[in-house]
C-alpha atoms as a PDB file:
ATOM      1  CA  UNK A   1      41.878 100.131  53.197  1.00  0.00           C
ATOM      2  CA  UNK A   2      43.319 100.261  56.853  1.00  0.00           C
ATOM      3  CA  UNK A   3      44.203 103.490  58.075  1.00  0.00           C
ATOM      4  CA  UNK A   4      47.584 104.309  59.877  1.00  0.00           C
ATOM      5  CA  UNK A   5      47.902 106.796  62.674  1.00  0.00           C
ATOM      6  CA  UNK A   6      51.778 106.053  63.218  1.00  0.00           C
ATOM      7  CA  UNK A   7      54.588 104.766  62.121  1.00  0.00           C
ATOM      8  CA  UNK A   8      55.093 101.174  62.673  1.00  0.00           C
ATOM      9  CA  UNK A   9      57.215  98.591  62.115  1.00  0.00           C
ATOM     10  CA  UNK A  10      55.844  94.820  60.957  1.00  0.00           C
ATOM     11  CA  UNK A  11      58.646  92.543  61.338  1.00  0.00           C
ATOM     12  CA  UNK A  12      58.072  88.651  59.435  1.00  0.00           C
ATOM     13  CA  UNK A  13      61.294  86.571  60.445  1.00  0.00           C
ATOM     14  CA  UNK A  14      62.252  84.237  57.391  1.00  0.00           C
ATOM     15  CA  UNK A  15      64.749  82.335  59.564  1.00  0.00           C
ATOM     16  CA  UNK A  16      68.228  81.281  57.311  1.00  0.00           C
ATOM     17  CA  UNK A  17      67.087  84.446  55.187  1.00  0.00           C
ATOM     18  CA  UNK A  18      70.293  85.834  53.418  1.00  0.00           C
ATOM     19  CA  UNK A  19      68.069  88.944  51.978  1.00  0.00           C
ATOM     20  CA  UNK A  20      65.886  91.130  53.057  1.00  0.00           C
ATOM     21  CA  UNK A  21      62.487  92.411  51.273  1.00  0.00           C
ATOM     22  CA  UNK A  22      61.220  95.647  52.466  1.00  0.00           C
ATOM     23  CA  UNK A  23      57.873  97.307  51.718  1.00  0.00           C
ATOM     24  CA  UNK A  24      56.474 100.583  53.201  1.00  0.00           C
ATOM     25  CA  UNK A  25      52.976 101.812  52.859  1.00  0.00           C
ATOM     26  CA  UNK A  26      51.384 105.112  53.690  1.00  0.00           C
ATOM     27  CA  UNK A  27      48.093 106.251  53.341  1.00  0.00           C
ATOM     28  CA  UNK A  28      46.868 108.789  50.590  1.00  0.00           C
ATOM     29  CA  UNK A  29      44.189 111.271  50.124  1.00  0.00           C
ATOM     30  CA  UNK A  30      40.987 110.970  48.112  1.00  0.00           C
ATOM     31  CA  UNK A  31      42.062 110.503  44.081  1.00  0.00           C
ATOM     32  CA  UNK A  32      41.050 113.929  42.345  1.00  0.00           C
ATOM     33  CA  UNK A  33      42.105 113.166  39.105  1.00  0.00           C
ATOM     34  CA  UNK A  34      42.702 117.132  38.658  1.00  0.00           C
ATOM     35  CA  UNK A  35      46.037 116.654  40.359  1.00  0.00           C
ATOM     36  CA  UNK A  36      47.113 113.333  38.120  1.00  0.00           C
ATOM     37  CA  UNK A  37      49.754 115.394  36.172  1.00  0.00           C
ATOM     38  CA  UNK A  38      51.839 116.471  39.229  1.00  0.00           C
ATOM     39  CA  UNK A  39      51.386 113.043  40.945  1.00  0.00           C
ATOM     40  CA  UNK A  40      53.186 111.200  37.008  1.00  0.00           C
ATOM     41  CA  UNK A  41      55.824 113.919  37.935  1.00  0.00           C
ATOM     42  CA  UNK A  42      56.600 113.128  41.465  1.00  0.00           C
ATOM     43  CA  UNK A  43      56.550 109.403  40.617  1.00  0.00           C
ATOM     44  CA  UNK A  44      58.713 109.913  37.879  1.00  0.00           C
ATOM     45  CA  UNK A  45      61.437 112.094  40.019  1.00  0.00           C
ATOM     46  CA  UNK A  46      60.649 110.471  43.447  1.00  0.00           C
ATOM     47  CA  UNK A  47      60.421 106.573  42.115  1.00  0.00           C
ATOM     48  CA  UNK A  48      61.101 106.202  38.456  1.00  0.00           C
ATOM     49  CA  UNK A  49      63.379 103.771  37.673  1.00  0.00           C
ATOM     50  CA  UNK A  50      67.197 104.567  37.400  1.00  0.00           C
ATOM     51  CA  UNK A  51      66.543 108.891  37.037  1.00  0.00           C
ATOM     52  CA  UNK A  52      64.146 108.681  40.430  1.00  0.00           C
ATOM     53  CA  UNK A  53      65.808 109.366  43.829  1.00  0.00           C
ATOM     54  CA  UNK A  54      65.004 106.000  45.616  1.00  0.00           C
ATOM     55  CA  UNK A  55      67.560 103.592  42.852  1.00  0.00           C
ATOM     56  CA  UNK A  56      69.525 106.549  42.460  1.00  0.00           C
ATOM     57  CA  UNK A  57      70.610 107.168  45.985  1.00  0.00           C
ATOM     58  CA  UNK A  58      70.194 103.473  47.533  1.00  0.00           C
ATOM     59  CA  UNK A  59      71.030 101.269  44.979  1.00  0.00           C
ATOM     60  CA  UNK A  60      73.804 103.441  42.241  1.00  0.00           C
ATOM     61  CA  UNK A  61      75.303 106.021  44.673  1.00  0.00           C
ATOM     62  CA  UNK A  62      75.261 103.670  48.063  1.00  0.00           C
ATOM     63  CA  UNK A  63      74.914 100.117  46.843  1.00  0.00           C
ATOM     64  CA  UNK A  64      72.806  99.485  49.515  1.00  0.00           C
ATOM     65  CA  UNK A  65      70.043  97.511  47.222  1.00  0.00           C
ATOM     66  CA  UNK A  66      69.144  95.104  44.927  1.00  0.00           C
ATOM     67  CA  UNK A  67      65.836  96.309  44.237  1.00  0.00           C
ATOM     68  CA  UNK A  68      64.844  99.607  45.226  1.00  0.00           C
ATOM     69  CA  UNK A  69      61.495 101.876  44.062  1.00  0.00           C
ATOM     70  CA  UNK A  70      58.907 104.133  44.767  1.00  0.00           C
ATOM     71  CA  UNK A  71      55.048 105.248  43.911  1.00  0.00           C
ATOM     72  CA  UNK A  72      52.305 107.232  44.877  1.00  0.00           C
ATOM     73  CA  UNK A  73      48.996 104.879  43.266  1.00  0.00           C
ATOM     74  CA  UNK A  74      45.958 106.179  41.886  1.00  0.00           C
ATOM     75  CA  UNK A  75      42.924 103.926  42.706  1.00  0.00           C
ATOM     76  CA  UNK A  76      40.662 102.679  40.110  1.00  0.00           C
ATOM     77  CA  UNK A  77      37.794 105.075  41.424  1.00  0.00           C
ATOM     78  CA  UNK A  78      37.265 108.418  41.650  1.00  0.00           C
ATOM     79  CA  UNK A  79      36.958 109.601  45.261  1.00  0.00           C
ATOM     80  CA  UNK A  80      38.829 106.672  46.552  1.00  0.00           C
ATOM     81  CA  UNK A  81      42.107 106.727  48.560  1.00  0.00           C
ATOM     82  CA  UNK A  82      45.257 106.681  47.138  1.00  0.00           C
ATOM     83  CA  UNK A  83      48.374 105.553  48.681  1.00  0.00           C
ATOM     84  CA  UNK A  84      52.124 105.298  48.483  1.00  0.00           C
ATOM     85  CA  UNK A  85      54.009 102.608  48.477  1.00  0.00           C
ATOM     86  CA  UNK A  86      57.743 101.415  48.320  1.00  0.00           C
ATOM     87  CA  UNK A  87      59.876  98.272  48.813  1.00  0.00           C
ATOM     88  CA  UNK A  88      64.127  97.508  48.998  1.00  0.00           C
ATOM     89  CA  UNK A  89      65.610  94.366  47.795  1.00  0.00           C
ATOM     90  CA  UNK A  90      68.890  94.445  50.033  1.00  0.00           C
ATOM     91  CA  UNK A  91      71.037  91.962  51.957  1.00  0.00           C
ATOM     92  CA  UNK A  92      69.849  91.140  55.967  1.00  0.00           C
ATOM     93  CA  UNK A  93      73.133  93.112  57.280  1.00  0.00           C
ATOM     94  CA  UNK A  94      72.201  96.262  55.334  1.00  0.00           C
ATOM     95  CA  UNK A  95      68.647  96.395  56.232  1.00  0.00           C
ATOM     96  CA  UNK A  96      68.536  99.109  58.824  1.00  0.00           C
ATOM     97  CA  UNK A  97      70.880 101.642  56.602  1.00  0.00           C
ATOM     98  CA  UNK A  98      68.555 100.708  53.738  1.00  0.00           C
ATOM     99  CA  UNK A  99      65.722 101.628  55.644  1.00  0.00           C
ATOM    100  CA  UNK A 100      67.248 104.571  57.182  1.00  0.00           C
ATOM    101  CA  UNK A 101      68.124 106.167  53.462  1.00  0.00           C
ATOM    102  CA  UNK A 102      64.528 105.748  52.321  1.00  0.00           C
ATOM    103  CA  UNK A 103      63.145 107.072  55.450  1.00  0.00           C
ATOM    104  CA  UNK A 104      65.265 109.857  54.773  1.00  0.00           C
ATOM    105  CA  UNK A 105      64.364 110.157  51.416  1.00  0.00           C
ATOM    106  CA  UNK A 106      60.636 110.416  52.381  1.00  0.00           C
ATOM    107  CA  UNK A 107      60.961 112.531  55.259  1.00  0.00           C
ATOM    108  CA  UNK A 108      63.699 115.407  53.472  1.00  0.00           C
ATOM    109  CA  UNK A 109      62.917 114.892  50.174  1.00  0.00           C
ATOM    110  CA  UNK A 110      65.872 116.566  47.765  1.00  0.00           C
ATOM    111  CA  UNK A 111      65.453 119.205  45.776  1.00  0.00           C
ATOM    112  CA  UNK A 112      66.655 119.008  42.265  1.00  0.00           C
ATOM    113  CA  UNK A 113      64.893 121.242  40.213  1.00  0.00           C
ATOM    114  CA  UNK A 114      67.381 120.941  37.166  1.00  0.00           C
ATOM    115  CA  UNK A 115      65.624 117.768  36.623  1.00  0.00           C
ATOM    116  CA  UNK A 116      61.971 119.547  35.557  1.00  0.00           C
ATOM    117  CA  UNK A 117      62.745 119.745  31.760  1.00  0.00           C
ATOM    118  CA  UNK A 118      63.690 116.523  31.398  1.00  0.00           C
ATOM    119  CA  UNK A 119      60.562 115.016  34.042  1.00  0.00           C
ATOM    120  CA  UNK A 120      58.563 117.994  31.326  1.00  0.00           C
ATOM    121  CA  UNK A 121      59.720 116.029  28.033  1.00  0.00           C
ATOM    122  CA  UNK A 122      59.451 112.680  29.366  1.00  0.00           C
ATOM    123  CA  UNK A 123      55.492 112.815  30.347  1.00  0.00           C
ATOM    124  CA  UNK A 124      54.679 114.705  27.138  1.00  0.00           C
ATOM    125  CA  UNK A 125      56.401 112.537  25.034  1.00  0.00           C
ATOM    126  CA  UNK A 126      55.150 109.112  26.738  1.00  0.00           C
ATOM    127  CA  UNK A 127      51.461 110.923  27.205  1.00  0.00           C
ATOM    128  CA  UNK A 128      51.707 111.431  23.111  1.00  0.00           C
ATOM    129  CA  UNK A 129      52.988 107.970  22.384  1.00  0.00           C
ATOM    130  CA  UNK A 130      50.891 106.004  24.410  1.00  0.00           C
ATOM    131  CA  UNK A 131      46.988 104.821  23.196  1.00  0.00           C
ATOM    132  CA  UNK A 132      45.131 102.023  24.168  1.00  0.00           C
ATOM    133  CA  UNK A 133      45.007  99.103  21.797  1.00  0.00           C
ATOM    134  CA  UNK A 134      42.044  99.306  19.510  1.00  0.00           C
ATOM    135  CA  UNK A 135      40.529  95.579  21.504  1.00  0.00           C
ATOM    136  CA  UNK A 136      41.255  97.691  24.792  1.00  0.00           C
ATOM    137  CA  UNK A 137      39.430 100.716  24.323  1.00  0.00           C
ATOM    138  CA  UNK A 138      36.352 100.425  25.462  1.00  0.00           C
ATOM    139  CA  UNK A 139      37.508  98.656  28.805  1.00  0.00           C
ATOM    140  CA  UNK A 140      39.895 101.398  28.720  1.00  0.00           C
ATOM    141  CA  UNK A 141      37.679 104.333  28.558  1.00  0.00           C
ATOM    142  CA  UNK A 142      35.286 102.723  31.511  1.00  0.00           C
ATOM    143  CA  UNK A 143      38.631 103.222  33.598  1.00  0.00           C
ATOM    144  CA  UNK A 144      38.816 106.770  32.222  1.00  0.00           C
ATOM    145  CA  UNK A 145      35.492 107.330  33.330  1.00  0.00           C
ATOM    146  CA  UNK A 146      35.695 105.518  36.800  1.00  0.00           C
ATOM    147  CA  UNK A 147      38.405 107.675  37.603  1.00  0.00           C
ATOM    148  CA  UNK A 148      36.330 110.783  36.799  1.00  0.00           C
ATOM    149  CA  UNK A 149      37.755 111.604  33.224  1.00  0.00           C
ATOM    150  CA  UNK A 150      35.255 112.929  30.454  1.00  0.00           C
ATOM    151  CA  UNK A 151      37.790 112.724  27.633  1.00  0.00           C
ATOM    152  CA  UNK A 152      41.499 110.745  26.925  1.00  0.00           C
ATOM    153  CA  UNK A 153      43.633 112.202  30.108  1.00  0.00           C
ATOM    154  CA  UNK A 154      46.836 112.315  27.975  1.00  0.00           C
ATOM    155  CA  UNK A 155      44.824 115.675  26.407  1.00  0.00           C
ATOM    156  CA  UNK A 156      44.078 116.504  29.653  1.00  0.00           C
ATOM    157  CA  UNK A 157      47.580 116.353  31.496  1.00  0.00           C
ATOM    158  CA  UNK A 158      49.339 117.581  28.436  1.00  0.00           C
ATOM    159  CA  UNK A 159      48.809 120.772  29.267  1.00  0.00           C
ATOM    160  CA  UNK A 160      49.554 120.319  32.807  1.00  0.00           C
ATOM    161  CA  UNK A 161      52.986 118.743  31.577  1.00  0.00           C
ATOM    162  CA  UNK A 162      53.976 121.538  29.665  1.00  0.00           C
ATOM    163  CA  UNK A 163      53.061 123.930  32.467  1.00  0.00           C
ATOM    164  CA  UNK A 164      54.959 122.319  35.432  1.00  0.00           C
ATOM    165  CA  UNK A 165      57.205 123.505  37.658  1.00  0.00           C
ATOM    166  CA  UNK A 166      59.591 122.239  40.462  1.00  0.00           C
ATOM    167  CA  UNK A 167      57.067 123.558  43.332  1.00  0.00           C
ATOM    168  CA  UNK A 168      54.464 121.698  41.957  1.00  0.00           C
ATOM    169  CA  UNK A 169      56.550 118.489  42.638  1.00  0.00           C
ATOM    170  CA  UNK A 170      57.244 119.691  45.972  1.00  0.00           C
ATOM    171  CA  UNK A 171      53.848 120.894  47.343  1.00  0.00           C
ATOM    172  CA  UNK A 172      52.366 117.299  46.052  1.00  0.00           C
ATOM    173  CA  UNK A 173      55.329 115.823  47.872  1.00  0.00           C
ATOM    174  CA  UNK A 174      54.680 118.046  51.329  1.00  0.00           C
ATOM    175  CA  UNK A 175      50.813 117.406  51.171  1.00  0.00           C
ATOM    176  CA  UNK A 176      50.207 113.999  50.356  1.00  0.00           C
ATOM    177  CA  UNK A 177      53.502 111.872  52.039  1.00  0.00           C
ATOM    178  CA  UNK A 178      56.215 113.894  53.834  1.00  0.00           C
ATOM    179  CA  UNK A 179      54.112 114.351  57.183  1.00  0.00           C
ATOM    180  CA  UNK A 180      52.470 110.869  56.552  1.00  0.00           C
ATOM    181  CA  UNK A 181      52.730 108.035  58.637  1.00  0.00           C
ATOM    182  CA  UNK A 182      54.370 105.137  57.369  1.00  0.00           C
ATOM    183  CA  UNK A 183      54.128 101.411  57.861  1.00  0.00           C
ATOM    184  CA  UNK A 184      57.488  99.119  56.838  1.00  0.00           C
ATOM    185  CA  UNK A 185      57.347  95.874  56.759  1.00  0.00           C
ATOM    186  CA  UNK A 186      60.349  93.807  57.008  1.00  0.00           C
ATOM    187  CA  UNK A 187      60.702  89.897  55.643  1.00  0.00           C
ATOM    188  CA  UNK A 188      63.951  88.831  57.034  1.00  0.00           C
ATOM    189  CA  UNK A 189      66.022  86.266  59.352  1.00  0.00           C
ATOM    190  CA  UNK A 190      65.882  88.208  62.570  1.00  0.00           C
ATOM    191  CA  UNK A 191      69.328  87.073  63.769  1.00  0.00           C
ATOM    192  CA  UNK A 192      71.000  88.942  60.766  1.00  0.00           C
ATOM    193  CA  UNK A 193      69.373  92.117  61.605  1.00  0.00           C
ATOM    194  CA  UNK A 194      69.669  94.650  65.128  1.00  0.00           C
ATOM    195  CA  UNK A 195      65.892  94.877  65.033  1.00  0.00           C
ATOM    196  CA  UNK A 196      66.453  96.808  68.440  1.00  0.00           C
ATOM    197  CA  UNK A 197      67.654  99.751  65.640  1.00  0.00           C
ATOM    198  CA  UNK A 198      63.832  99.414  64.305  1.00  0.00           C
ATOM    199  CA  UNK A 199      62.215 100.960  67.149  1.00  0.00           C
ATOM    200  CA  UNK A 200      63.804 104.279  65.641  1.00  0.00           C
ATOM    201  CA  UNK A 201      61.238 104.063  62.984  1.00  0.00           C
ATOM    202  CA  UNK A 202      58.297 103.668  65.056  1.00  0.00           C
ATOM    203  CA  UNK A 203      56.339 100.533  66.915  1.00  0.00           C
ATOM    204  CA  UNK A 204      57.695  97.308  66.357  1.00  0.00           C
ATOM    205  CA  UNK A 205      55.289  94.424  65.765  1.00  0.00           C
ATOM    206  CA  UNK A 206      56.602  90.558  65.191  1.00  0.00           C
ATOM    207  CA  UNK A 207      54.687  88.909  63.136  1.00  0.00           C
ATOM    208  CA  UNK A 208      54.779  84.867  62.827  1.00  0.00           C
ATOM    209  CA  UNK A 209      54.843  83.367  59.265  1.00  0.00           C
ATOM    210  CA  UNK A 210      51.672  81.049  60.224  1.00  0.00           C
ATOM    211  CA  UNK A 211      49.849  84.047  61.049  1.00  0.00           C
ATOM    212  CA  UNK A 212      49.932  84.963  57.236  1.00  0.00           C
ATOM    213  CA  UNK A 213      49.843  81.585  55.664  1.00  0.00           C
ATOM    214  CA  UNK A 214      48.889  79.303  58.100  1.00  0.00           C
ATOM    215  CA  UNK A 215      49.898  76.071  58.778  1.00  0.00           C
END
C-alpha cells in the first residue's frame, strides 16, 4: 500500500462531465483487532449511512451530494495496515464546497455524544443477529483467524459494545485519521470546477485519463 506524507490532490478531467466523483484515502495504522469494537463505532457515527455525519451533513442538511460516505477498513490480516477511505457523488459546480464540508468533517470532527446509546444498541443487536451461513463457516472462521481472532468476534466485541463510551469514539478518531494526511481524488470536467480552489487542500496533481486506462 503507498504511503502518504501530505495531502494531495489527484485531479482526472472527464471533459463534458456534469458530476463529479470524489474519493479520499488516508493511511491507517497496523490492524489490532483489540480495537475492532471502537473502530464499528466510529464507522457507524462517522460514515454509517443516513445516522453517520458524512450523508447527514453533506447530503440531508446541505444538499451538497448525491452520494456521500465514510469508513475506516480493516485489512484481511492481522498486522496489516488499515486505512480510511471516503467518496462524494455531487454535481461539478459543487465540488469544492463538497470537498470543503468533508475536509471539515475529518479535520473537526463533531461531537455528539447523545448518539452513544443508540451507536451501543445498534452493534449489539447487529453483532447478535448476524452468523455466518452454515456453507460459509469454515471460510469464515479462516478470516477470523487471519485477522488474529481465537473465537467468533461478535463474543468478543460484545462486551466492548456494551462498555463504550463517547471518548472512545473520539480518541480512535484523534489517533488514527484527524492528524492524517489525506489524498482526494477528483473525476470531473475541469472547466466546471475552480481547481485553483484545490490547492487549499494540498498539492495538486493532473492526471490524464490514458495514464489510467491507456489508449
Amino acid at each position: 500500500m503507498n504511503q502518504y506524507a501530505e495531502n494531495t490532490v489527484y485531479f482526472v478531467d472527464k471533459k463534458k462531465a456534469t458530476q463529479s466523483n470524489i474519493y479520499f484515502f488516508a493511511n491507517g495504522s497496523a490492524y489490532n483487532p483489540d480495537q475492532q469494537a471502537v473502530m464499528d463505532a466510529f464507522n457507524l457515527y462517522f460514515g454509517g449511512d443516513f445516522s453517520g455525519l458524512v450523508l447527514q451533513e453533506i447530503r440531508e442538511s446541505r444538499s451538497m451530494a448525491y452520494s456521500a460516505g465514510a469508513k475506516y477498513v480493516d485489512p484481511y490480516l492481522k498486522g496489516k495496515e488499515s486505512y480510511f477511505t471516503g467518496k462524494i457523488g455531487t454535481q461539478a459546480d459543487k465540488t469544492i464546497e463538497a470537498i470543503t464540508i468533508f475536509d471539515s468533517l475529518v479535520r473537526h470532527m463533531p461531537a455528539k455524544p447523545e448518539r452513544t446509546k443508540m451507536i451501543q444498541q445498534y452493534l449489539s443487536n447487529s453483532a447478535l443477529s448476524k452468523r455466518p451461513h452454515f456453507r460459509d463457516l469454515s471460510g469464515q472462521i479462516t478470516g477470523w483467524q487471519n485477522q488474529g481472532y481465537e473465537t467468533d468476534p461478535a463474543f468478543v466485541k460484545q462486551k466492548a459494545y456494551e462498555n463504550l463510551i463517547f471518548d472512545d469514539i473520539r480518541q480512535f478518531y484523534a489517533g488514527n485519521i484527524a492528524e492524517k494526511p489525506m489524498v482526494i481524488c477528483i473525476v470531473g470536467d475541469k472547466k466546471r470546477i475552480n481547481t485553483k480552489e484545490l490547492e487549499k487542500f494540498g498539492k495538486v496533481v493532473f492526471v490524464k485519463e490514458k495514464e489510467l486506462f491507456g489508449d
